[in-house]
Protein backbone atom coordinates (compact mmCIF):
# COMPACT_ATOMS: atom_id res chain seq x y z
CA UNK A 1 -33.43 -48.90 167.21
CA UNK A 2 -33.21 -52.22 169.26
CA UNK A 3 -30.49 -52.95 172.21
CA UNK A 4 -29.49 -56.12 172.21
CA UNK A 5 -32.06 -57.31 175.52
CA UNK A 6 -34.65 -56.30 173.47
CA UNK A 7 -33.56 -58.24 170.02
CA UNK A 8 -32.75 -61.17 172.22
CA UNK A 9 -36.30 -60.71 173.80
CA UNK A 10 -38.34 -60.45 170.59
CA UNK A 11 -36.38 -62.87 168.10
CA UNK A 12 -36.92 -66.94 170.37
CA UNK A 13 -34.01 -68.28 167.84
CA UNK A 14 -31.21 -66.26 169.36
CA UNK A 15 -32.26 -68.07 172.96
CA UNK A 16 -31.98 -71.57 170.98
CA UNK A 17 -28.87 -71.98 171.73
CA UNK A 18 -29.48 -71.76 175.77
CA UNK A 19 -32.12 -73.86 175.83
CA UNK A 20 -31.14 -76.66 179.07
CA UNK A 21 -28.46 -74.23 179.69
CA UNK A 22 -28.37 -72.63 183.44
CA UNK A 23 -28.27 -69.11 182.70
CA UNK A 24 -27.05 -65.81 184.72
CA UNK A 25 -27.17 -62.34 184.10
CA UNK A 26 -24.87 -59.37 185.28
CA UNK A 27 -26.67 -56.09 185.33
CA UNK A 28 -27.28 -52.70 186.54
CA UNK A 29 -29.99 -50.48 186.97
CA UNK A 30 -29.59 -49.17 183.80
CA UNK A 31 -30.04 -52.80 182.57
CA UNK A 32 -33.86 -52.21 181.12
CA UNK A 33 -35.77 -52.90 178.04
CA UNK A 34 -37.53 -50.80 175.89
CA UNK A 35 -40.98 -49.97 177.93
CA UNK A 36 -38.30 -50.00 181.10
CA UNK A 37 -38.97 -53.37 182.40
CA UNK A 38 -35.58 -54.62 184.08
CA UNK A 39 -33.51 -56.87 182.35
CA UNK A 40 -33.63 -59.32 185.37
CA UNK A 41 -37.75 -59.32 185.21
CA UNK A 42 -36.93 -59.38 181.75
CA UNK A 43 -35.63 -62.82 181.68
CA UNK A 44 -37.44 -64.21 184.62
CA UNK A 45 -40.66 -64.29 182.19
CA UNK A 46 -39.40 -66.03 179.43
CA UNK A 47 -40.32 -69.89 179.52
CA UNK A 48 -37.25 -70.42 177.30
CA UNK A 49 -34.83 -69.55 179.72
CA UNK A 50 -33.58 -71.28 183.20
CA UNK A 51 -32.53 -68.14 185.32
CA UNK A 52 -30.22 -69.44 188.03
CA UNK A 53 -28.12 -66.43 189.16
CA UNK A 54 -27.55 -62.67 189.28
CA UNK A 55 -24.32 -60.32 189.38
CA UNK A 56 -24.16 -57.05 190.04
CA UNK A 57 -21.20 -54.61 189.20
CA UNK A 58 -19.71 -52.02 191.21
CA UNK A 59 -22.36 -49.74 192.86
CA UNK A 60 -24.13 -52.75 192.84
CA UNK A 61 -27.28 -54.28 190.91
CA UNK A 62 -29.55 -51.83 192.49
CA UNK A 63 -27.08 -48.90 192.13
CA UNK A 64 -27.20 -47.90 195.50
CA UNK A 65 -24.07 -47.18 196.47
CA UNK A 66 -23.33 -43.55 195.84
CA UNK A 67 -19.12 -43.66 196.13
CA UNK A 68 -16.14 -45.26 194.87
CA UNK A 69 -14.88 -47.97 197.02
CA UNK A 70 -18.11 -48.69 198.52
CA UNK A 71 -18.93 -52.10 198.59
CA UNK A 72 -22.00 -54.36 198.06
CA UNK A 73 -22.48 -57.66 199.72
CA UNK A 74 -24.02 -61.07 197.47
CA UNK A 75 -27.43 -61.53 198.50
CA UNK A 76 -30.75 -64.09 197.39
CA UNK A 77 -33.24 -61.79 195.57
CA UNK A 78 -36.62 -62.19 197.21
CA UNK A 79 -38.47 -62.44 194.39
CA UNK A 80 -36.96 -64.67 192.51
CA UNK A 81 -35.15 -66.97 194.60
CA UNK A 82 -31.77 -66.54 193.15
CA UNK A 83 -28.09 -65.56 194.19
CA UNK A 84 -27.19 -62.14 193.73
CA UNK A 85 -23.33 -61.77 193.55
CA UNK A 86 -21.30 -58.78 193.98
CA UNK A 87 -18.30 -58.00 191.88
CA UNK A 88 -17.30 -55.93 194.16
CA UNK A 89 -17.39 -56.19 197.62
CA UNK A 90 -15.37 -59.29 198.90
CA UNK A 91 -13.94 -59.69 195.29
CA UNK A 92 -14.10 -58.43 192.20
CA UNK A 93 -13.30 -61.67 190.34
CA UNK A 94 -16.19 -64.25 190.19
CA UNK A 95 -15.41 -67.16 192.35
CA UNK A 96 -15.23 -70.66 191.60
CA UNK A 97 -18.73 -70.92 193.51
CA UNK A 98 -20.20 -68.31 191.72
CA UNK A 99 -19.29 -69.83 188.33
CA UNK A 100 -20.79 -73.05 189.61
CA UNK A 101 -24.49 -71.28 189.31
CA UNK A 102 -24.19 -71.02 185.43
CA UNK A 103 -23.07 -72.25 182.26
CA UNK A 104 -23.88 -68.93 180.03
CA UNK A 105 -23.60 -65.31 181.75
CA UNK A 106 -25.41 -62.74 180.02
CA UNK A 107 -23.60 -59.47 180.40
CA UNK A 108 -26.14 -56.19 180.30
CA UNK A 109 -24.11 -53.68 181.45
CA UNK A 110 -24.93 -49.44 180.24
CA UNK A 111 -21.22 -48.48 179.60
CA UNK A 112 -19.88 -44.95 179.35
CA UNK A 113 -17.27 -45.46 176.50
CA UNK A 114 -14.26 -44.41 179.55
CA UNK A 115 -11.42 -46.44 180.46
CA UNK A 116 -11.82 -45.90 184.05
CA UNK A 117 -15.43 -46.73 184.11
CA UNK A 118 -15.39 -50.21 185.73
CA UNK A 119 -17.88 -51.74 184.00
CA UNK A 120 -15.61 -52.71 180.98
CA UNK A 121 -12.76 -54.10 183.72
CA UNK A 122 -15.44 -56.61 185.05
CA UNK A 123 -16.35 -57.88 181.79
CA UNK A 124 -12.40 -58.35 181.26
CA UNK A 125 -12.04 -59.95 184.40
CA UNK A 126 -15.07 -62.48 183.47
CA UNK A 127 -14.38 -63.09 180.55
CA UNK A 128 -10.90 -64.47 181.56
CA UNK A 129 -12.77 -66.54 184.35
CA UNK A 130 -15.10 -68.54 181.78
CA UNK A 131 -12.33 -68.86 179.52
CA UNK A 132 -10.39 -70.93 182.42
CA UNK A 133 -13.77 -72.94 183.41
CA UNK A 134 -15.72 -73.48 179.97
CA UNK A 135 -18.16 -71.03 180.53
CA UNK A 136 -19.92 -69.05 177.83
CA UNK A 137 -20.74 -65.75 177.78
CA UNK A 138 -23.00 -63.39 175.90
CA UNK A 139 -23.07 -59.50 175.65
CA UNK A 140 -26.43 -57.63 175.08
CA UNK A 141 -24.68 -54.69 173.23
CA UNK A 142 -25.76 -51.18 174.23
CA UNK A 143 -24.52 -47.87 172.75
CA UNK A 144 -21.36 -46.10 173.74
CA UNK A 145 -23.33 -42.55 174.59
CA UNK A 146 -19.65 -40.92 174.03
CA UNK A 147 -19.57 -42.15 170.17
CA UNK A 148 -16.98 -43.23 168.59
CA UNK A 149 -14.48 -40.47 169.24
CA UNK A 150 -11.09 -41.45 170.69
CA UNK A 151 -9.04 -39.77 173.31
CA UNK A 152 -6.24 -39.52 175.54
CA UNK A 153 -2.91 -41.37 176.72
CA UNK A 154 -3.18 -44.89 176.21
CA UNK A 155 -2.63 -47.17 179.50
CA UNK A 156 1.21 -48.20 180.53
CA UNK A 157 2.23 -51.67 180.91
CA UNK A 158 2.76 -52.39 184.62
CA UNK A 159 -0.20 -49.93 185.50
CA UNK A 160 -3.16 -52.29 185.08
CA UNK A 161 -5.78 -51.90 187.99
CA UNK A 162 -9.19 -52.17 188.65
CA UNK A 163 -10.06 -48.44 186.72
CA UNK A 164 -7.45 -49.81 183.79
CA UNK A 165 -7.77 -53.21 182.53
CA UNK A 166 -5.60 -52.96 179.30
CA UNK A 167 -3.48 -50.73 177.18
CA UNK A 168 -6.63 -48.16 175.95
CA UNK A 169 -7.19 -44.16 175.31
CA UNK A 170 -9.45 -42.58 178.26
CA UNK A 171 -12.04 -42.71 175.79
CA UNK A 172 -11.89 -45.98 173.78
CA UNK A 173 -15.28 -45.18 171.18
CA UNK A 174 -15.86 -49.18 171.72
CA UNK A 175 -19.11 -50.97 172.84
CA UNK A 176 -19.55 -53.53 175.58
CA UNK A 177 -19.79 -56.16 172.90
CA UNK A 178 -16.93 -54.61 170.57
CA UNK A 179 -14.75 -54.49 173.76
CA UNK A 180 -15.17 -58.41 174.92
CA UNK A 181 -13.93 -58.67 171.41
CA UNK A 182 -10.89 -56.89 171.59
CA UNK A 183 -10.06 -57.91 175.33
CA UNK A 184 -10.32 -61.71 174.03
CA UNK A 185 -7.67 -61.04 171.28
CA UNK A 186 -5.28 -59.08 173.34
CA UNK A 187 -5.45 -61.70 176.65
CA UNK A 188 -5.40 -64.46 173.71
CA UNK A 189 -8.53 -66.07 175.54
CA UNK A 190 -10.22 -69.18 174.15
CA UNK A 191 -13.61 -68.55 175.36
CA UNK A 192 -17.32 -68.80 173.76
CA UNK A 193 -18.13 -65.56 173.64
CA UNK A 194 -21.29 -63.98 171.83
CA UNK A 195 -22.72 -60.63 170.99
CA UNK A 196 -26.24 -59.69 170.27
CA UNK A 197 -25.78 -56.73 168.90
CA UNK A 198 -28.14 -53.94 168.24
CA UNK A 199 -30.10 -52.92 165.47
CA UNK A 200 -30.06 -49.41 164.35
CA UNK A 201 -27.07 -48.00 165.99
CA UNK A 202 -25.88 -44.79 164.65
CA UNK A 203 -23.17 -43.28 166.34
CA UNK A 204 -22.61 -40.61 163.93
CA UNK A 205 -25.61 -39.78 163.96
CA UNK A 206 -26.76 -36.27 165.90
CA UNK A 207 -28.17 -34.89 168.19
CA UNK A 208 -27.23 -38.17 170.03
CA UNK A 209 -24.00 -39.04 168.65
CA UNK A 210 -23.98 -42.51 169.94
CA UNK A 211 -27.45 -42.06 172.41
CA UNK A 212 -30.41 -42.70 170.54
CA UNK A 213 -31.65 -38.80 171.92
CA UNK A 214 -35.63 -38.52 172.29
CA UNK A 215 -36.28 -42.35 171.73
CA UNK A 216 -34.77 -44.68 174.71
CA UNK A 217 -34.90 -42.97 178.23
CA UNK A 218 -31.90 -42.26 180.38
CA UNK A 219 -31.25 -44.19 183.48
CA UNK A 220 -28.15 -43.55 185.92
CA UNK A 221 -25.76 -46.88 185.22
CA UNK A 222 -24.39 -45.54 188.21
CA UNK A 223 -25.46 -42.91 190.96
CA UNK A 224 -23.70 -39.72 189.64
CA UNK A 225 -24.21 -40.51 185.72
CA UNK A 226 -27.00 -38.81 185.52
CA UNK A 227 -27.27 -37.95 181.98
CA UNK A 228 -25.89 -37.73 178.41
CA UNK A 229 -24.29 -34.97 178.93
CA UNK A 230 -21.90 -36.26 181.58
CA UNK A 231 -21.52 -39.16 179.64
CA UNK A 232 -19.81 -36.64 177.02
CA UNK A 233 -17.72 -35.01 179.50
CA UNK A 234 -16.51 -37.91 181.98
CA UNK A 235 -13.25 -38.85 179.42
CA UNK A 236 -12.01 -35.81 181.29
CA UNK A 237 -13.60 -34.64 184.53
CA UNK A 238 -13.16 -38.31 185.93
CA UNK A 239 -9.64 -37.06 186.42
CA UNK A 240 -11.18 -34.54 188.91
CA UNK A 241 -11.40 -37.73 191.23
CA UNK A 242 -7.84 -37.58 191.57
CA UNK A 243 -7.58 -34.15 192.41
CA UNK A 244 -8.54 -32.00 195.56
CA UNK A 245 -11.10 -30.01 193.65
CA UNK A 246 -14.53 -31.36 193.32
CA UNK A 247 -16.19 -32.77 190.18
CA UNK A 248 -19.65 -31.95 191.36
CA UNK A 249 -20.52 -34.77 193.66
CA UNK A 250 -23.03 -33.40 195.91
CA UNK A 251 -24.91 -31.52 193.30
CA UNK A 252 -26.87 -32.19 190.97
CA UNK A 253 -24.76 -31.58 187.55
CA UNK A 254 -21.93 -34.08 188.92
CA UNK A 255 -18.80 -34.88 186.23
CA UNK A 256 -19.79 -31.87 184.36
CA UNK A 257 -18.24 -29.70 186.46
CA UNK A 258 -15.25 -28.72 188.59
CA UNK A 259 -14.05 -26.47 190.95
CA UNK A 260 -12.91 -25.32 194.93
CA UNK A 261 -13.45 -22.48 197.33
CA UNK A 262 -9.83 -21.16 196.42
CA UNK A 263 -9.41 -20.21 192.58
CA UNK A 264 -10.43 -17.67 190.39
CA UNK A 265 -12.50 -19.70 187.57
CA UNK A 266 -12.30 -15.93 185.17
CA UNK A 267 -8.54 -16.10 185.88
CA UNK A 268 -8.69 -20.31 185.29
CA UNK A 269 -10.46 -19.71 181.71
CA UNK A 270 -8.46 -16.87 180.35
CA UNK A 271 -5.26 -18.79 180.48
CA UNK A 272 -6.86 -21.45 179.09
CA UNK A 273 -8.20 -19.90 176.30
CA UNK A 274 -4.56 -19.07 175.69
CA UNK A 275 -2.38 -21.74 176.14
CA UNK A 276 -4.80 -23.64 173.82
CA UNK A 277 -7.83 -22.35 172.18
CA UNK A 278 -7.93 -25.24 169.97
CA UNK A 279 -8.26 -28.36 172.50
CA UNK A 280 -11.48 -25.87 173.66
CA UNK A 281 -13.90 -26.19 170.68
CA UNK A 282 -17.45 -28.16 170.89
CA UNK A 283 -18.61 -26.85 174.20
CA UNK A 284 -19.07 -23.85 176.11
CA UNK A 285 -17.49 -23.21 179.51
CA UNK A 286 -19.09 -21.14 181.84
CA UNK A 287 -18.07 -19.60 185.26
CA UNK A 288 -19.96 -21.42 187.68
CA UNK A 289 -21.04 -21.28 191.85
CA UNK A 290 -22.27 -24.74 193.79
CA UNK A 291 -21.77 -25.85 197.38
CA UNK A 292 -21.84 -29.67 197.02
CA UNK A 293 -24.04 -31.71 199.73
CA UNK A 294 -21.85 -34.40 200.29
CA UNK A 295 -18.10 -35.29 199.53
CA UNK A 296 -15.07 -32.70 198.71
CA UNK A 297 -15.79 -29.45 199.95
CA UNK A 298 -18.74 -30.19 201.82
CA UNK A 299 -20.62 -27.04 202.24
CA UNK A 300 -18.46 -24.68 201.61
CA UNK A 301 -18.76 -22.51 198.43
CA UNK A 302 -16.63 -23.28 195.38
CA UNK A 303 -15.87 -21.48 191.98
CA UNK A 304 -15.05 -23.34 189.09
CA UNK A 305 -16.15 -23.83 185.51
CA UNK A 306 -19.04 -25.92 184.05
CA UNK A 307 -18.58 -27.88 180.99
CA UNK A 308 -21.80 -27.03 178.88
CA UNK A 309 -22.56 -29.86 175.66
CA UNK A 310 -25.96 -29.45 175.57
CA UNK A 311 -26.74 -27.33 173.45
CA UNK A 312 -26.33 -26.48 170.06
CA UNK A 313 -23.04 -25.07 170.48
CA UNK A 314 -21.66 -28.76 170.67
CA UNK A 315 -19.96 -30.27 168.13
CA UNK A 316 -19.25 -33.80 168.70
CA UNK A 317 -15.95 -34.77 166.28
CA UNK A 318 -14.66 -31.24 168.02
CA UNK A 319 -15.25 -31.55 171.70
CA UNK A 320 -12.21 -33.02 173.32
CA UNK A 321 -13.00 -33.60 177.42
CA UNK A 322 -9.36 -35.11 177.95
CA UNK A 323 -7.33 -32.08 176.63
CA UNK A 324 -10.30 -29.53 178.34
CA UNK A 325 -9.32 -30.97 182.14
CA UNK A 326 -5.71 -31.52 181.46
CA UNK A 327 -5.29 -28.07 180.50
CA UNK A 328 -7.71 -26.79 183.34
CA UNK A 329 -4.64 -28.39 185.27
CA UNK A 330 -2.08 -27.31 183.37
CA UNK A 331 -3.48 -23.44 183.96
CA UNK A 332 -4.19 -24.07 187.60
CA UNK A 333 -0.73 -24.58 187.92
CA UNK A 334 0.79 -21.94 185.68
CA UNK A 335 -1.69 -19.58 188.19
CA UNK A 336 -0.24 -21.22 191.71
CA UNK A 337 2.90 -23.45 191.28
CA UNK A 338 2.03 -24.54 194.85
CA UNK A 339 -1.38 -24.95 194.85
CA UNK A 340 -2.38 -28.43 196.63
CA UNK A 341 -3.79 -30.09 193.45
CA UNK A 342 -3.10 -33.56 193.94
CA UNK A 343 -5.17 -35.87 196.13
CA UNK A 344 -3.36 -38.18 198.08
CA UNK A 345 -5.48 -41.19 199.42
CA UNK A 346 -5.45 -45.04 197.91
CA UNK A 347 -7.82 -45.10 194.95
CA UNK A 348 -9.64 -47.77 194.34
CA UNK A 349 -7.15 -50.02 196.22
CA UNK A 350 -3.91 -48.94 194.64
CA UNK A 351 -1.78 -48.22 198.15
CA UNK A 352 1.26 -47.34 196.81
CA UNK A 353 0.19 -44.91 193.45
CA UNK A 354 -1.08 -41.28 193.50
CA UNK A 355 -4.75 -41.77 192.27
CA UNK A 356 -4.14 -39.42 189.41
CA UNK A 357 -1.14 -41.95 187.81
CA UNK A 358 -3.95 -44.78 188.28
CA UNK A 359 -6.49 -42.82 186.77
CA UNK A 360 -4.35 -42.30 183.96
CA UNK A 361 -3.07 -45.42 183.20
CA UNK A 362 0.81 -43.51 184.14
CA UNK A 363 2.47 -40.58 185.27
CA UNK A 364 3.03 -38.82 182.42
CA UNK A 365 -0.12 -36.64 182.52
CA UNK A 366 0.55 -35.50 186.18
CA UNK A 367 4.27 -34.51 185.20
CA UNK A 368 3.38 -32.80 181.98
CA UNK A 369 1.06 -30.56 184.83
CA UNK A 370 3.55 -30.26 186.87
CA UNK A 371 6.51 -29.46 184.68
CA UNK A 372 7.02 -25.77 184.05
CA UNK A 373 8.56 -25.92 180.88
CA UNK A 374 6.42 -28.66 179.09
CA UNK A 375 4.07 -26.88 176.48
CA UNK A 376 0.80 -28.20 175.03
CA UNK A 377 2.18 -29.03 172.04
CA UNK A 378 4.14 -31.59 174.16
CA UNK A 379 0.99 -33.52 175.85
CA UNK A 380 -0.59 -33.24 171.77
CA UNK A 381 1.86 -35.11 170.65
CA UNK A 382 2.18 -37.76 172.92
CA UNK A 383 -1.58 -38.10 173.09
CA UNK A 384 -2.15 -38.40 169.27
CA UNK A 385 0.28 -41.09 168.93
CA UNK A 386 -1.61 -43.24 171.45
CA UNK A 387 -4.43 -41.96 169.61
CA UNK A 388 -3.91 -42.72 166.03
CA UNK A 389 -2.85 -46.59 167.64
CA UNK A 390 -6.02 -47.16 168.81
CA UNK A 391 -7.63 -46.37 165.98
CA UNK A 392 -6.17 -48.90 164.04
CA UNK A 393 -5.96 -51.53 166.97
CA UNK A 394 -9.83 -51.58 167.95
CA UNK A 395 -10.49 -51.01 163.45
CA UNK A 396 -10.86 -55.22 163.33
CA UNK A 397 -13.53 -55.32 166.40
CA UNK A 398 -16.02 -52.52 165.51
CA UNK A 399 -19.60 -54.27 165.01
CA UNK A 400 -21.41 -51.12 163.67
């Protein structure tokens, strides 16, 4: 199969259109080509093209920064001669001087098909930048690794952020290119907007299911992605990030697990197993050990549970992430009504909101945890609603 840097590469008449246009290009370092040759170096050789900027998204171009909330500053890129902006350090809207480098923005950003994953917020928040200056932009569609599969509560009005752009499920089963699409439609943006689109994409398709498995090479869009398999799992354990137990930062199988040096993962897992059997198919969990390097719990022993999808055991249209960490809370709290599960701190810039509302997109997965009496069946039903929405909402802006 082809992304869309590498149709827009091989096929000169999709560039006609650019031709005496000043041209910029957002990107990551999972921004590469077929034979792995950076989108950025990409572009540079093509005599066709008039390269006069760079943007980088959070974690920056080079994906060096390891955290959330870690900035990275603009800089000139030495080989090249060009601005390199950040989207987010000082801002995380482009700037009226940073538009002035370009007329077209080329946007070749490796998503993760989440809601929270910031990639898809920056492309919402350019997109409604070039639609108030005249400025065109162009995706170079790459697959959603998580496939088409949609999942959880839908985002509240009134708790848009930087991890929440728009009224979506955790896990939207949208590309880069479908999304600019769909964000255009529901900000009613008059913008020139353009997709390449790929050739070949077949999200159904296993062992993949939206990764082309065993024929394009996975690179880290951002320093604890590390491979599919997290991709597959992150709809869920990103809510870890609101929560005092570590998601595996500091090891090396981060987002596909959780867990802390005070619970019983055996005790964790049988209550899961029944409350709700049924939001557990597709995976395997497995009691797990790890003392993570850096971050929560820094050196000290935890027990938890690791998500397993990569084996044969997984069955994609079955494995629900979401409803697997929302009941790992729920059970947590059945075990310990006091247990210190909420982290307290001002995620991603939101002062005034526990992190795990703005992860969420609202309260009402925290208070279904916390609420004795509320029963799965309660949390189903209020996620398949939001569920069963989307699906018909995004229906008019799939590509593939």
């Amino acid at each position: 199969m082809q992304f869309g840097i590498d149709r827009f590469l091989a096929e000169p008449k999709l560039r006609t259109a650019l031709h005496g246009k000043r041209v910029a290009l957002l990107a990551h370092p999972a921004s590469v080509t077929a034979d792995l040759t950076h989108s950025l170096d990409a572009l540079a050789a093509l005599d066709d093209i008039n390269l006069t900027a760079a943007f980088g998204p959070q974690h920056g171009i080079k994906g060096d920064k390891q955290d959330n909330m870690m900035e990275s500053p603009d800089f000139v890129d030495p080989k090249y001669k060009i601005p390199v902006f950040s989207l987010y350090g000082e801002v995380r809207r482009p700037t009226p001087a940073m538009l002035d480098t370009f007329d077209v923005l080329l946007v070749d950003l490796q998503d993760l098909g989440c809601r929270i994953y910031t990639f898809i917020t920056t492309l919402a928040y350019i997109l409604e930048a070039a639609a108030q200056t005249g400025k065109s932009v162009w995706v170079l569609d790459r697959p959603n690794p998580a496939g088409r599969p949609v999942e959880g509560l839908s985002l509240r009005k009134g708790w848009e952020s930087f991890v929440g752009a728009a009224p979506m499920p955790m896990r939207h089963g949208m590309t880069m290119g479908e999304l600019g699409q769909w964000f255009i439609a529901e900000f009613k943006l008059n913008v020139d907007y353009q997709v390449i689109s790929m050739q070949g994409w077949q999200p159904e398709l296993g062992a993949g299911f939206g990764w082309p498995l065993g024929e394009r090479t996975w690179i880290n869009p951002s320093p604890n992605a590390p491979n599919l398999f997290m991709a597959r799992c992150y709809a869920g354990t990103v809510m870890l990030e609101g929560t005092t137990l570590s998601e595996g930062r500091g090891t090396t199988r981060p987002l596909e697990l959780f867990g802390a040096p005070d619970i019983d993962p055996k005790a964790l897992l049988k209550l899961m197993y029944k409350l709700a059997p049924n939001w557990l198919q597709g995976c395997r969990l497995r009691e797990c050990w790890f003392e993570p390097t850096f971050h929560k719990h820094v050196g000290k022993l935890c027990a938890g549970v690791h998500i397993h999808v990569e084996d044969a055991s997984y069955q994609h249209q079955l494995f629900r992430p979401w409803r697997i960490q929302a009941l790992a809370f729920k059970a947590l709290r059945l075990l310990d009504a006091d247990y210190p599960l909420w982290r307290d701190f001002p995620y991603e810039y939101e002062l005034d909101k526990l992190a795990i509302d703005v992860i969420n997109g609202s309260p009402l997965l925290r208070e279904w945890v916390d609420d004795p009496a509320a029963t799965v069946a309660d949390l189903e039903h209020l996620a398949r609603v939001d569920e069963q929405a989307w699906l018909a909402q995004r229906q008019p802006y799939l590509l593939y």
